[in-house]
N, C-alpha and C. Protein backbone atom coordinates (compact mmCIF):
# COMPACT_ATOMS: atom_id res chain seq x y z
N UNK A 1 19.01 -14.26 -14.54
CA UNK A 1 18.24 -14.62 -15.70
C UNK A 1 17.26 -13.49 -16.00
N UNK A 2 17.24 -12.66 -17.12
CA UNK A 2 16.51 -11.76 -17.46
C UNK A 2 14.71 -11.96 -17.83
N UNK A 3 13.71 -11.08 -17.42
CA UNK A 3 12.63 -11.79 -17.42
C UNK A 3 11.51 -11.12 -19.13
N UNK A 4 11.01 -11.68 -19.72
CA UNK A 4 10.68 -11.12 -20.88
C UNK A 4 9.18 -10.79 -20.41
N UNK A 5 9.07 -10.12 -21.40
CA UNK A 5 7.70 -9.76 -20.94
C UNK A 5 6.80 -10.94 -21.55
N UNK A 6 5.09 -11.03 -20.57
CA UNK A 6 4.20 -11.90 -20.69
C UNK A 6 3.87 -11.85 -21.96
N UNK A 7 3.20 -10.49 -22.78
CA UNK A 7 2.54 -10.18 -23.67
C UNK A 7 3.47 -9.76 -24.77
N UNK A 8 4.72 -9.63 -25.02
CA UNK A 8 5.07 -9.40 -26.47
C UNK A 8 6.72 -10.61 -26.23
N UNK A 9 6.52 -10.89 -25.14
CA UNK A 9 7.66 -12.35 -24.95
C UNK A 9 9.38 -11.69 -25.51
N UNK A 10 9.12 -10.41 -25.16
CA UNK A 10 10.65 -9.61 -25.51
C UNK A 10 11.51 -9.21 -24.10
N UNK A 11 12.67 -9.65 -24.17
CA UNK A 11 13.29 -9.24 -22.40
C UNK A 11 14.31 -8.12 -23.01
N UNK A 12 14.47 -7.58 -23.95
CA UNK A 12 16.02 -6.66 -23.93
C UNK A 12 15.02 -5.05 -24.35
N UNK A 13 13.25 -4.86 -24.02
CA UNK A 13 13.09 -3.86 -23.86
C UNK A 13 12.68 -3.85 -22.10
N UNK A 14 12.50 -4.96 -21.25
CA UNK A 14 11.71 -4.98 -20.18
C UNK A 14 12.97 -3.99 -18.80
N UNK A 15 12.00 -3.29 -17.99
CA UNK A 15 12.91 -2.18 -17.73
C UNK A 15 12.17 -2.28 -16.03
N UNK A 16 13.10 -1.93 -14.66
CA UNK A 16 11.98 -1.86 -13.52
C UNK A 16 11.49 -1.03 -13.62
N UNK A 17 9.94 -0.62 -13.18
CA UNK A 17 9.29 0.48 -13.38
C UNK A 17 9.77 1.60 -12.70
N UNK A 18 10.09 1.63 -11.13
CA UNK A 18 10.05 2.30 -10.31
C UNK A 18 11.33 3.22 -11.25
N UNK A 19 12.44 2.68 -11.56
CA UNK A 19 13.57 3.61 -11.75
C UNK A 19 12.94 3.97 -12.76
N UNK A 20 12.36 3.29 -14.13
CA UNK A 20 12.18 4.21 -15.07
C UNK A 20 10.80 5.21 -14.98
N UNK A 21 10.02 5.34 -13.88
CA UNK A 21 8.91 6.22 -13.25
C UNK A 21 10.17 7.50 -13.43
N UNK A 22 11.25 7.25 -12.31
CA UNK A 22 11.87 8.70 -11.87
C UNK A 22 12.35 8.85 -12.94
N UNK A 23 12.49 8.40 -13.93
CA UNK A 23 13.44 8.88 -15.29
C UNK A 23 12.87 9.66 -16.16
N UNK A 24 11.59 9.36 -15.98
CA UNK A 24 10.10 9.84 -17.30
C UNK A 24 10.15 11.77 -16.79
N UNK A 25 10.15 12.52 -17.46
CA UNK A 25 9.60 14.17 -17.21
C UNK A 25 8.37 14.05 -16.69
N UNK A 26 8.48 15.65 -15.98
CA UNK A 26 6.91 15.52 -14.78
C UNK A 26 5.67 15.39 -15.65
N UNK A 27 5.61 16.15 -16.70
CA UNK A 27 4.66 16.58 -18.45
C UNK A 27 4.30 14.93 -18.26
N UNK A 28 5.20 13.80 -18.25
CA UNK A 28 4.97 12.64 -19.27
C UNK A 28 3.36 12.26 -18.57
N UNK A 29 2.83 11.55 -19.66
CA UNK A 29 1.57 10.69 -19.64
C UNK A 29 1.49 9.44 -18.45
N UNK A 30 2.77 9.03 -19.10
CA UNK A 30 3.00 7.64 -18.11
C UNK A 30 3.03 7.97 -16.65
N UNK A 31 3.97 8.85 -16.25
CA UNK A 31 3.91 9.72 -14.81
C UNK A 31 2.73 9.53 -14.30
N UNK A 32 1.58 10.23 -14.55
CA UNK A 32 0.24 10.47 -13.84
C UNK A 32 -0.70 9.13 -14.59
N UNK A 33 -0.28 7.96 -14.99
CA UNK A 33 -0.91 7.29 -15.14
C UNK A 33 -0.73 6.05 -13.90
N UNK A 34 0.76 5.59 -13.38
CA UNK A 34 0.71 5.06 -12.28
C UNK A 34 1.60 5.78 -11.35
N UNK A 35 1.28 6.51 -10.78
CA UNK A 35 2.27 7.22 -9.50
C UNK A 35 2.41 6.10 -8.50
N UNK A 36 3.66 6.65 -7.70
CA UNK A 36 3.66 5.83 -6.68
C UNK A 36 2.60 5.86 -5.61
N UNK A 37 2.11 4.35 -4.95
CA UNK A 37 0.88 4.99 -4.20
C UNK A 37 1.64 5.49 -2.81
N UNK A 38 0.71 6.24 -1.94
CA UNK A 38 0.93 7.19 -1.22
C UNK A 38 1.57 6.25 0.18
N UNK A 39 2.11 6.99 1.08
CA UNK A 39 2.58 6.11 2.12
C UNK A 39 1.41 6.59 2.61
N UNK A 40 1.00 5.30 3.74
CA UNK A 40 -0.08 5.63 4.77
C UNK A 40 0.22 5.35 6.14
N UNK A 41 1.01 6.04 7.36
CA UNK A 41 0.80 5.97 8.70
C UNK A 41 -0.59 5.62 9.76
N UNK A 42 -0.53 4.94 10.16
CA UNK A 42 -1.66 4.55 10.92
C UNK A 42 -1.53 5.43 12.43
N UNK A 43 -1.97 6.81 12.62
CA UNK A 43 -2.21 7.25 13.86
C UNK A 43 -3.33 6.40 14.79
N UNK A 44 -2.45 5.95 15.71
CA UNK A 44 -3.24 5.25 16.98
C UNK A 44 -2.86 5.66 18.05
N UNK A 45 -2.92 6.96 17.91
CA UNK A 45 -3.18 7.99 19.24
C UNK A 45 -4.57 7.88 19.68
N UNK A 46 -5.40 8.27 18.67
CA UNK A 46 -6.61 8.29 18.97
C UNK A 46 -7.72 7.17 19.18
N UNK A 47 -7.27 6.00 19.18
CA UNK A 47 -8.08 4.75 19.44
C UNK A 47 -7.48 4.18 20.52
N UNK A 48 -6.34 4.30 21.05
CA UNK A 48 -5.14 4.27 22.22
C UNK A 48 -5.93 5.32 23.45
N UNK A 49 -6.14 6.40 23.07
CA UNK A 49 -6.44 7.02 23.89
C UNK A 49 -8.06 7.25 24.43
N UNK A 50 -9.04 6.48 23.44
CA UNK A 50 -10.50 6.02 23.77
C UNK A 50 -10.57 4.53 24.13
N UNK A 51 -9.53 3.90 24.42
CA UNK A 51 -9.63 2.80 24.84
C UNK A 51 -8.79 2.81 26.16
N UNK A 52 -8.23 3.91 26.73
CA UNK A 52 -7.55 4.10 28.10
C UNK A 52 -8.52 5.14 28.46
N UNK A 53 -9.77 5.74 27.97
CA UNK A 53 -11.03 6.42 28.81
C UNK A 53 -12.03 5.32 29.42
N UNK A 54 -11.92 5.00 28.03
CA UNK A 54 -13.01 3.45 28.05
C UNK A 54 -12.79 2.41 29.89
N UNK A 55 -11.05 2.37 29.47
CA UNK A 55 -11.04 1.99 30.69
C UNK A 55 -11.10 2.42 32.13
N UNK A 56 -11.21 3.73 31.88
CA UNK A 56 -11.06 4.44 33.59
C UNK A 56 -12.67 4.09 33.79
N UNK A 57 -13.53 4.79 32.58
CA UNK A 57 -15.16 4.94 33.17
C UNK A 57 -15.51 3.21 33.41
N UNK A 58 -14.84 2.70 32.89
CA UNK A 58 -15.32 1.01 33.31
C UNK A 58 -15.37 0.75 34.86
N UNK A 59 -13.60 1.40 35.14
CA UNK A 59 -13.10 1.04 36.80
C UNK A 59 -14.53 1.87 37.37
N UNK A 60 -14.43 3.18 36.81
CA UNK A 60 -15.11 4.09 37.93
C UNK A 60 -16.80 4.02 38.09
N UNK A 61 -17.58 2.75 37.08
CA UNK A 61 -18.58 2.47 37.27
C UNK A 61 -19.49 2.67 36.02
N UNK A 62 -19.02 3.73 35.05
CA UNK A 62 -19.60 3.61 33.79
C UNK A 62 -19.48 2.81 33.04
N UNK A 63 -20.30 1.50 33.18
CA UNK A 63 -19.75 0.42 32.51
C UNK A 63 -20.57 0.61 30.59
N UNK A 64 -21.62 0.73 30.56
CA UNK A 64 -22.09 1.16 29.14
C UNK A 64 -20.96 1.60 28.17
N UNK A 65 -20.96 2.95 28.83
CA UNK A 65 -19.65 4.05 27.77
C UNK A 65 -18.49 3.51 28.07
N UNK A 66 -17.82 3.00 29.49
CA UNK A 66 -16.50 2.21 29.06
C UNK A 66 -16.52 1.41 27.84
N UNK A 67 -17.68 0.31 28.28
CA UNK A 67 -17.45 -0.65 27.02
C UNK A 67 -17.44 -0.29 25.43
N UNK A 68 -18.09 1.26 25.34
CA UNK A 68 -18.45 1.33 24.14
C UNK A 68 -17.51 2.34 23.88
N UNK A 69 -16.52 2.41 24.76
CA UNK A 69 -15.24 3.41 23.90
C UNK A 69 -14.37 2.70 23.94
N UNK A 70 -14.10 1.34 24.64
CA UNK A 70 -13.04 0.33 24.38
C UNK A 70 -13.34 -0.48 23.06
N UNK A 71 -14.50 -0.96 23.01
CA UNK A 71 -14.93 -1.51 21.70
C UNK A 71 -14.83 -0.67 20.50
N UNK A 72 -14.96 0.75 20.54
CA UNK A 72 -14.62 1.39 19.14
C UNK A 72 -13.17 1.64 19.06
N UNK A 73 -12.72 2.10 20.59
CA UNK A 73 -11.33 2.35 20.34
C UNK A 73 -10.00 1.31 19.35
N UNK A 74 -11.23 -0.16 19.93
CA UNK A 74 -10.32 -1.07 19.44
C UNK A 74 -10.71 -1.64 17.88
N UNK A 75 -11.42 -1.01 17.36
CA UNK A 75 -12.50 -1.14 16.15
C UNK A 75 -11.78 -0.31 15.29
N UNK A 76 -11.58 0.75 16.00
CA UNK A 76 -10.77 1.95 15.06
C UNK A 76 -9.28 1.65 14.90
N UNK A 77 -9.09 1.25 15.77
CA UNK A 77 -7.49 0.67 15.97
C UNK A 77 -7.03 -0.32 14.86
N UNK A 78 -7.94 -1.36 14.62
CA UNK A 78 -8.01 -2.50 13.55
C UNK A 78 -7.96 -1.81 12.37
N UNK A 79 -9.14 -0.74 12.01
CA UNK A 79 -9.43 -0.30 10.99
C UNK A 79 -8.56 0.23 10.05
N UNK A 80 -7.84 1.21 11.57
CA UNK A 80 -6.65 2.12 10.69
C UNK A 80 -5.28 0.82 10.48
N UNK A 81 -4.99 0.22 10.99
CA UNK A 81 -3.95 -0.88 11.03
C UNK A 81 -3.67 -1.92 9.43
N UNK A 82 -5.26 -1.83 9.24
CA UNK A 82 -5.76 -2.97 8.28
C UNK A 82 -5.35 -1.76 7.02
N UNK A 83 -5.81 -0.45 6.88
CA UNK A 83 -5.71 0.58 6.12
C UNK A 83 -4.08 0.74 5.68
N UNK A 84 -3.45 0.88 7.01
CA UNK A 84 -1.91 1.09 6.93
C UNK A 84 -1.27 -0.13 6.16
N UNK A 85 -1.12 -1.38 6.45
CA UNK A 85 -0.95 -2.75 5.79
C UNK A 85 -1.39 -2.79 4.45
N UNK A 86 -2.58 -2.00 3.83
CA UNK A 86 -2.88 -2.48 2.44
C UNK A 86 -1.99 -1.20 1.64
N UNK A 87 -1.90 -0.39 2.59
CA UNK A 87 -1.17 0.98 1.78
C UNK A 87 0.63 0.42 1.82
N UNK A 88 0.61 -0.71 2.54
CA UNK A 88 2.48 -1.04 2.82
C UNK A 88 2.74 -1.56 1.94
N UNK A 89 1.16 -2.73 1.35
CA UNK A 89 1.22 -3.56 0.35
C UNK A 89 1.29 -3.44 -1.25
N UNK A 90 0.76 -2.14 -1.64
CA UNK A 90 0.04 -1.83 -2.35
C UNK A 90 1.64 -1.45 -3.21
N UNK A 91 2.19 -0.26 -1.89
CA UNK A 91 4.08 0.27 -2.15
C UNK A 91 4.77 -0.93 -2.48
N UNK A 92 4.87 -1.72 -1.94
CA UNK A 92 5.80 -2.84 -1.87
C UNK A 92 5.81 -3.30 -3.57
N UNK A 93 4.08 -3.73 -3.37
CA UNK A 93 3.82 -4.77 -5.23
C UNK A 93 4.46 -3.09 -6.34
N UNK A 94 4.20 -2.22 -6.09
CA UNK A 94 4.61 -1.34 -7.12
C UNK A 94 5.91 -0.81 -7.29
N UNK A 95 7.02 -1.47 -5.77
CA UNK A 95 8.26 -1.01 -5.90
C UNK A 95 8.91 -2.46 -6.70
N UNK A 96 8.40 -3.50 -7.04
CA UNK A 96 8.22 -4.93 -7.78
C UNK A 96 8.38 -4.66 -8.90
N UNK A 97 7.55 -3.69 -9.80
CA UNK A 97 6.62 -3.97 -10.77
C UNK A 97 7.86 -3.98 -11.99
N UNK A 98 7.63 -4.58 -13.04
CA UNK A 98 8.50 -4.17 -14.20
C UNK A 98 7.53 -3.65 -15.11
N UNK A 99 8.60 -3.33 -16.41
CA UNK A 99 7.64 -2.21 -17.44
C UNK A 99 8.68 -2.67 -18.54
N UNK A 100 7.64 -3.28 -19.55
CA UNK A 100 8.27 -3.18 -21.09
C UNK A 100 7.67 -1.97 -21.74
N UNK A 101 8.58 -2.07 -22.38
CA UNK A 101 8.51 -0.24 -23.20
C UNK A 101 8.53 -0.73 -24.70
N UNK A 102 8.18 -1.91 -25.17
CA UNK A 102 8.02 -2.48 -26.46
C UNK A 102 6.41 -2.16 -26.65
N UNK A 103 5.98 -2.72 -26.03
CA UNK A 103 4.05 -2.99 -25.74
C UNK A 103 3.30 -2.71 -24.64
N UNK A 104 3.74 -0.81 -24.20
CA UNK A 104 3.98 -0.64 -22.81
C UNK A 104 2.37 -1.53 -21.97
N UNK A 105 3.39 -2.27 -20.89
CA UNK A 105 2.51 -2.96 -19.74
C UNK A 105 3.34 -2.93 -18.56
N UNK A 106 2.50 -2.78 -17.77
CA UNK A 106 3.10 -3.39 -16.84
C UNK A 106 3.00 -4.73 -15.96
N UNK A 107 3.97 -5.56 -15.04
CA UNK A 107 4.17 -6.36 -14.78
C UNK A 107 4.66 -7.03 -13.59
N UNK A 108 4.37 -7.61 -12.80
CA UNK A 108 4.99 -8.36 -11.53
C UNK A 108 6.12 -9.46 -12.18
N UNK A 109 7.04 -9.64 -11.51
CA UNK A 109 8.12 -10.50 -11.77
C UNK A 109 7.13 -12.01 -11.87
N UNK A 110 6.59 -12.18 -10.87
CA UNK A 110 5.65 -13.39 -11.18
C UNK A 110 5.68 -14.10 -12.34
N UNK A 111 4.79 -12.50 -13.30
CA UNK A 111 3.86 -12.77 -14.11
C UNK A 111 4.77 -12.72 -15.41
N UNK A 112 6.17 -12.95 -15.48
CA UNK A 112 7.19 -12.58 -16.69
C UNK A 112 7.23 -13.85 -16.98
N UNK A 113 8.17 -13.71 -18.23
CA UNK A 113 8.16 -15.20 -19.10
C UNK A 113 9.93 -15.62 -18.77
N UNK A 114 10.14 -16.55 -18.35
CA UNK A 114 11.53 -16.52 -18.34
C UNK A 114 12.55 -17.10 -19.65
N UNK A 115 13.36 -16.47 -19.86
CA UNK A 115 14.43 -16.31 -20.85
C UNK A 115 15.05 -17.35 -20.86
């Protein structure tokens, strides 16, 4: 079932965005108005590896700085995790999106009118 758009209620201009993004020339307007957003990797080397210091100085009696490099390690760990997830999310809703080219908008399947 084809989905029309919300705002001009037309389905035989409504198009997915993503393919018609790669279709548009690099010059076009539309291009640099929604790019795809960026992928984001979450390196957890580095909160992995202040939270396995954290733990030696704990064993070996530094209990202060253990605790307070396990607690950031694992602070930072969340941080970047929570960062990576909204950047997975962000790709996902925009590999979704549709685009009428009547009354250019764009659109979540959601938010279409059905035919």
């Amino acid at each position: 079932m084809p989905s029309a758009c919300p705002r001009c209620k037309d389905h035989t201009q409504v198009v997915h965005w993503p393919e018609f993004y790669k279709s548009l020339p690099r010059e076009s307007e539309l291009r640099s108005q929604a790019p795809q957003p960026a992928e984001y990797k979450a390196q957890l080397l580095l909160p992995a590896g202040a939270c396995a210091v954290g733990a030696v100085a704990l064993v070996s009696g530094a209990v202060a700085a253990g605790l307070l490099l396990v607690a950031g390690g694992i602070g930072v760990g969340v941080w970047l995790w929570r960062k990576s997830s909204a950047a997975d999310d962000a790709r996902a809703r925009w590999a979704r999106t549709l685009y009428c080219r009547r009354c250019p908008v764009r659109f979540l399947p959601e938010e279409a009118v059905a035919v």
